[in-house]
N, C-alpha and C. Protein backbone atom coordinates (compact mmCIF):
# COMPACT_ATOMS: atom_id res chain seq x y z
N UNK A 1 24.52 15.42 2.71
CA UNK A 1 24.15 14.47 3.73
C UNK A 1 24.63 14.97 5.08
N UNK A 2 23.86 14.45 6.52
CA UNK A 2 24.73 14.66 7.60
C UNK A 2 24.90 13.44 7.99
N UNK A 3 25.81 13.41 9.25
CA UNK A 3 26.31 12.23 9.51
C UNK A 3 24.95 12.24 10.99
N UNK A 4 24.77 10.79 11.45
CA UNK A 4 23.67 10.75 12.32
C UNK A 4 25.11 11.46 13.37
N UNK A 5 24.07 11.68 14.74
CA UNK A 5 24.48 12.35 15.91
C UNK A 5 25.97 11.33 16.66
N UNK A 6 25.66 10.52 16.88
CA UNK A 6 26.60 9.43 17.24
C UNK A 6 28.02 9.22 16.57
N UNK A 7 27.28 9.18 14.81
CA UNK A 7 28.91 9.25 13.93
C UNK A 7 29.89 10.70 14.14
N UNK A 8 28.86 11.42 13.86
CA UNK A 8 29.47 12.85 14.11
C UNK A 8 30.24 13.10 15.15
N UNK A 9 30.14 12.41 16.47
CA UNK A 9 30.99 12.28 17.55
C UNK A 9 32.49 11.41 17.48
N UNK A 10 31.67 10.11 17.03
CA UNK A 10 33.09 9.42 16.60
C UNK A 10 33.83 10.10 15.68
N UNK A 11 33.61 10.83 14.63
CA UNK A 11 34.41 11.25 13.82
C UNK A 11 35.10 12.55 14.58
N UNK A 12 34.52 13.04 15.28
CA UNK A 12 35.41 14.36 16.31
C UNK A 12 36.36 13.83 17.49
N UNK A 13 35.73 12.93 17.54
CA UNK A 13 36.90 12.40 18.59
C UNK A 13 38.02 11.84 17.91
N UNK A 14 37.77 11.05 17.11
CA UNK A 14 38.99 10.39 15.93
C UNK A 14 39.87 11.83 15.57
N UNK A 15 39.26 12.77 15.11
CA UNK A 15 39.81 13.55 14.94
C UNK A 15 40.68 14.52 15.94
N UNK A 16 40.26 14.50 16.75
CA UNK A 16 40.83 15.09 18.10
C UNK A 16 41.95 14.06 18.82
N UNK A 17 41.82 12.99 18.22
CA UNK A 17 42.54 12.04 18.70
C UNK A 17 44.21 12.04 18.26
N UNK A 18 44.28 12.42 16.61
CA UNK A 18 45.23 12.49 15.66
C UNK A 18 45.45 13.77 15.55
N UNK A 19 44.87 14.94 16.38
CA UNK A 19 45.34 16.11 16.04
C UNK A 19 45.05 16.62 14.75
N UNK A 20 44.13 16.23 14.08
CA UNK A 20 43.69 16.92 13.25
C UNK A 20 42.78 18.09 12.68
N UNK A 21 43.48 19.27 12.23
CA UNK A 21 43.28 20.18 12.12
C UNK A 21 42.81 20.77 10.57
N UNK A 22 42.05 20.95 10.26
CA UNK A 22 41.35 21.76 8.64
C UNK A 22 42.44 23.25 8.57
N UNK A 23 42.46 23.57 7.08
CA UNK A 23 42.95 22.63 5.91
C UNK A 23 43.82 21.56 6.03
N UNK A 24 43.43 20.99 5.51
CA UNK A 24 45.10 19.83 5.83
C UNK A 24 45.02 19.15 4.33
N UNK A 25 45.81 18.57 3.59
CA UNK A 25 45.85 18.04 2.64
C UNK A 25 46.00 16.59 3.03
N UNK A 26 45.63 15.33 2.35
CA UNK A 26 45.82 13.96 2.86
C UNK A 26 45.66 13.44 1.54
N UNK A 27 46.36 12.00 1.70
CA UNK A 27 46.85 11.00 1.04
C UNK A 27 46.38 9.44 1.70
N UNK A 28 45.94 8.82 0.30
CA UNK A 28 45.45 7.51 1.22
C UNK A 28 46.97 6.45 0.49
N UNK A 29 47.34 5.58 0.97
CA UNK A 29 48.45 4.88 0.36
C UNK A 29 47.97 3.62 1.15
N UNK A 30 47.50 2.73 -0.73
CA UNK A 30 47.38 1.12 -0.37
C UNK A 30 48.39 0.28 -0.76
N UNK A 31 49.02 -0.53 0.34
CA UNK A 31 50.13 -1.73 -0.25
C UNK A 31 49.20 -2.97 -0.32
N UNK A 32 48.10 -3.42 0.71
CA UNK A 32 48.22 -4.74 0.93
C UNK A 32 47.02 -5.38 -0.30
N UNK A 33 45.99 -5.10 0.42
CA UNK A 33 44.79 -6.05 -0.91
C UNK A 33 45.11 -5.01 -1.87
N UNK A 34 45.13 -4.14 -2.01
CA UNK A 34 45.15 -3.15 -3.46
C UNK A 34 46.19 -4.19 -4.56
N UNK A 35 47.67 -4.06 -4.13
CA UNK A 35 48.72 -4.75 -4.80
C UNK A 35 48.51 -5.57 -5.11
N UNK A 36 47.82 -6.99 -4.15
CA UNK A 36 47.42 -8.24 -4.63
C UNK A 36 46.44 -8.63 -5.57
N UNK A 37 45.90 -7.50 -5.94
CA UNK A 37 44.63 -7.70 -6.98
C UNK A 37 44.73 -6.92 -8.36
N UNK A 38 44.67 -5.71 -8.16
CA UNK A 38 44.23 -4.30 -8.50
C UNK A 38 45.53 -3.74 -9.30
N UNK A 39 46.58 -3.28 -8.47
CA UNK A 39 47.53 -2.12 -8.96
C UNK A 39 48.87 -2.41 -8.82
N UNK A 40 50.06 -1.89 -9.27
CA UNK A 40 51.48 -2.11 -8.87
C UNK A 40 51.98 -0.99 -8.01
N UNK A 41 52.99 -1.18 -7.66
CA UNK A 41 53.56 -0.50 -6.03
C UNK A 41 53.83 0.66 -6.58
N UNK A 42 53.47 1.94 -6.29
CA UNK A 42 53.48 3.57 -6.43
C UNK A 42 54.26 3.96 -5.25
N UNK A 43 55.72 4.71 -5.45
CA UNK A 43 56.57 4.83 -4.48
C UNK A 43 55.79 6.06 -4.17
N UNK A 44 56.37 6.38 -2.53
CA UNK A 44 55.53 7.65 -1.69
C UNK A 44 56.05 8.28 -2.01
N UNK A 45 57.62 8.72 -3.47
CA UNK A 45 57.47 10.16 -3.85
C UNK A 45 56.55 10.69 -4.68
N UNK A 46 55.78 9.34 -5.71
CA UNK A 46 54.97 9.77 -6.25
C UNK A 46 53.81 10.59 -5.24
N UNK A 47 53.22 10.33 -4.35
CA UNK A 47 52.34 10.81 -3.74
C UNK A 47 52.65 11.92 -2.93
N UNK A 48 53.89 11.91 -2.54
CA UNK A 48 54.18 13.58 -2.17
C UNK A 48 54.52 14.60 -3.06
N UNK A 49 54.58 14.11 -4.43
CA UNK A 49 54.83 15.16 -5.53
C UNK A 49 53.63 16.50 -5.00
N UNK A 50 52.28 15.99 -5.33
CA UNK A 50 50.97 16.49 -5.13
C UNK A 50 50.97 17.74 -3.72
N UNK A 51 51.66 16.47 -2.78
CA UNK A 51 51.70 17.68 -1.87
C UNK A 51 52.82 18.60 -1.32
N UNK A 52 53.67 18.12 -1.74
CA UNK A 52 54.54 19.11 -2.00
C UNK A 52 54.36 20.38 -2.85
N UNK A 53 53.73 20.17 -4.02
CA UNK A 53 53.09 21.62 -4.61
C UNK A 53 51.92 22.11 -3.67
N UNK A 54 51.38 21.71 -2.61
CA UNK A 54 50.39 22.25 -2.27
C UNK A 54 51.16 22.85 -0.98
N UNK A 55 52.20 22.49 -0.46
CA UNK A 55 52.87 23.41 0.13
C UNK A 55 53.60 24.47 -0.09
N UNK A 56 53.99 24.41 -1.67
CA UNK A 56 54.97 25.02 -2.07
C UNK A 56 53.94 26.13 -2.66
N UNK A 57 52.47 26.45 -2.95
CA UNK A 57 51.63 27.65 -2.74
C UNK A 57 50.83 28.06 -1.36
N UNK A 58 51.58 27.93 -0.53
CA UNK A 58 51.34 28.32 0.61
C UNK A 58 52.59 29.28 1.62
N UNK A 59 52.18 30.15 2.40
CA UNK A 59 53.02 31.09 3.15
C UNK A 59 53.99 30.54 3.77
N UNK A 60 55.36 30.79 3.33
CA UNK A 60 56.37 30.33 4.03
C UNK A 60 56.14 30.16 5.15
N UNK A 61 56.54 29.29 6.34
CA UNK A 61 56.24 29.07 7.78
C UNK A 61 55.37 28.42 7.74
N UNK A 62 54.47 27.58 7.42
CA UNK A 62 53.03 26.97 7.51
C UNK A 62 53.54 25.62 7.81
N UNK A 63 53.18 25.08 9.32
CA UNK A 63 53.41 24.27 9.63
C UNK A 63 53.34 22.80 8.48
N UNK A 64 53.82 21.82 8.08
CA UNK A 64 53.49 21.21 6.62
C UNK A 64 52.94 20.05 7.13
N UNK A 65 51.60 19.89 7.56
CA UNK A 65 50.80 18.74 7.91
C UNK A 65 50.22 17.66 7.46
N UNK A 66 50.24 16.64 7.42
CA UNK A 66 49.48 15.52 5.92
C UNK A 66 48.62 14.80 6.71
N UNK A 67 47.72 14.35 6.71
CA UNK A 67 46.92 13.45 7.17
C UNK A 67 46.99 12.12 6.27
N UNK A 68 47.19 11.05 7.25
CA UNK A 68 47.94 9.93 6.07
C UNK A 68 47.03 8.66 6.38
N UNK A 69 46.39 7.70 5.40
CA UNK A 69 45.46 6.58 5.38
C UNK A 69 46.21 6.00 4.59
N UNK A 70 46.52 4.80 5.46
CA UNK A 70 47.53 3.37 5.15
C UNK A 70 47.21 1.93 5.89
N UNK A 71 47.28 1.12 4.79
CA UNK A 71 47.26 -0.27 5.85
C UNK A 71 48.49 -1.31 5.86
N UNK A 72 49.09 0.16 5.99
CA UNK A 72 51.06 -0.45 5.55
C UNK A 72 51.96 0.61 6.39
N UNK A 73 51.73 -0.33 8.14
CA UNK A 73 52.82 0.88 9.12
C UNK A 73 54.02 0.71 8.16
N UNK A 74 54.45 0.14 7.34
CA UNK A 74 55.49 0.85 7.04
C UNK A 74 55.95 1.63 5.98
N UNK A 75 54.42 2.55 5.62
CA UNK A 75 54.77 3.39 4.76
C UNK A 75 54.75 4.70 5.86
N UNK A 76 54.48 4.38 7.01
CA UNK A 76 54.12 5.24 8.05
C UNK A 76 56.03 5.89 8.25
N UNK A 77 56.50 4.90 8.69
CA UNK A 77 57.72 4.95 8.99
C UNK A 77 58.46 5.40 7.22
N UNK A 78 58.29 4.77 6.67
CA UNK A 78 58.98 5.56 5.43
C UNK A 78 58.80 6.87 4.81
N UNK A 79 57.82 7.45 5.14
CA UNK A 79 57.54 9.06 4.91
C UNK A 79 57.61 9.77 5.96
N UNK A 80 57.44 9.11 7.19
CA UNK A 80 58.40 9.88 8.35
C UNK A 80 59.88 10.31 8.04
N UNK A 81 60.78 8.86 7.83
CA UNK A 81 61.83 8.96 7.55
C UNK A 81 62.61 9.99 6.29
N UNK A 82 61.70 10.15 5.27
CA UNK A 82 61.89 10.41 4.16
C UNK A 82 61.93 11.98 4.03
N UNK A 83 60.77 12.67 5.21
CA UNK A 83 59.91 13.60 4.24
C UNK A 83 59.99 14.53 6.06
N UNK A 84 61.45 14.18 6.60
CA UNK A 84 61.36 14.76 8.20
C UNK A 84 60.53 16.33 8.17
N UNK A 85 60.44 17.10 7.40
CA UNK A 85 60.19 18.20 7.51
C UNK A 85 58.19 18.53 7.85
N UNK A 86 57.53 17.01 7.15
CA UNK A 86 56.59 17.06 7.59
C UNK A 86 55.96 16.49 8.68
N UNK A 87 54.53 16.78 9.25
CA UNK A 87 54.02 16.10 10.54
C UNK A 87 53.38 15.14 9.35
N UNK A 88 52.75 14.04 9.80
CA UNK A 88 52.38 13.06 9.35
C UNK A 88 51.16 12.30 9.89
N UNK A 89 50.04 12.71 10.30
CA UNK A 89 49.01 12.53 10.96
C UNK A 89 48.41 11.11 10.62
N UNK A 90 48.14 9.92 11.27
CA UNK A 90 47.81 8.72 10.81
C UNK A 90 46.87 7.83 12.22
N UNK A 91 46.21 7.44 12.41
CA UNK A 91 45.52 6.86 13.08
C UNK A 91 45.87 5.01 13.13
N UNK A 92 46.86 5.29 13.93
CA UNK A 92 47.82 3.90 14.23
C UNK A 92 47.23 2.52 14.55
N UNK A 93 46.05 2.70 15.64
CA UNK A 93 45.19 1.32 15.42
C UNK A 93 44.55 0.92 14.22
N UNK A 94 44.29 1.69 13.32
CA UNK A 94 43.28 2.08 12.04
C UNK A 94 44.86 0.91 11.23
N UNK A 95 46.12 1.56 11.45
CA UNK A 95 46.58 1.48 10.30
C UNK A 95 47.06 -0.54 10.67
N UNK A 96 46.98 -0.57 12.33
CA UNK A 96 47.69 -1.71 12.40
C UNK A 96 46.36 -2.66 12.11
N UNK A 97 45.23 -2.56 12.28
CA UNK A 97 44.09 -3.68 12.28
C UNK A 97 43.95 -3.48 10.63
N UNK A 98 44.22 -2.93 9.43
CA UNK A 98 44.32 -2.68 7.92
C UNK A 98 45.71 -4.74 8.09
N UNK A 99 46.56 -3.85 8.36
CA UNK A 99 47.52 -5.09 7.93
C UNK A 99 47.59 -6.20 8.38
N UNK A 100 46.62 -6.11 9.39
CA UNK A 100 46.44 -7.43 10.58
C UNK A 100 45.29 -8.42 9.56
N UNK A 101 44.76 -7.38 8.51
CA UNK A 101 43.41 -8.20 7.62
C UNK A 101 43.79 -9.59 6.78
């Protein structure tokens, strides 16, 4: 598929917005409707297990970048806190209008 002309822009600018750069590995992490319905709470080491091996086959020095989809700033702040060695790429209005739902 392509994306029409218009999306394709929004999605480059979004992207240009968060500094996001290809390859990048990413992680989506749901607390709010997911939990209440669906699933039980999966701590964010489970989800950095994954990428942590995907850094750990890659060239020493490689900046360690994640692109992160959450509607829980405070998983934002907890894998900041947690995981200092990586950048953490997240689109902050995205994540605050998710928890504002």
């Amino acid at each position: 598929y392509r994306l029409q002309p218009s999306m394709e822009e929004h999605v480059r600018a979004a992207m240009d917005n968060i500094g996001f750069v290809a390859p990048i590995p990413g992680m989506q992490v749901r607390r709010t409707d997911k939990l209440n319905r669906e699933a039980k709470l999966m701590p964010v080491e489970e989800y950095m297990a994954s990428i942590e091996r995907y850094y750990d086959n890659k060239k020493k020095g490689v900046e360690k970048r994640v692109y992160l989809a959450t509607d829980e700033p405070a998983v934002v702040t907890e894998l900041r806190s947690k995981y200092p060695d990586y950048t953490f790429l997240t689109d902050n209005a995205t994540v605050t209008a998710a928890s504002d739902v």
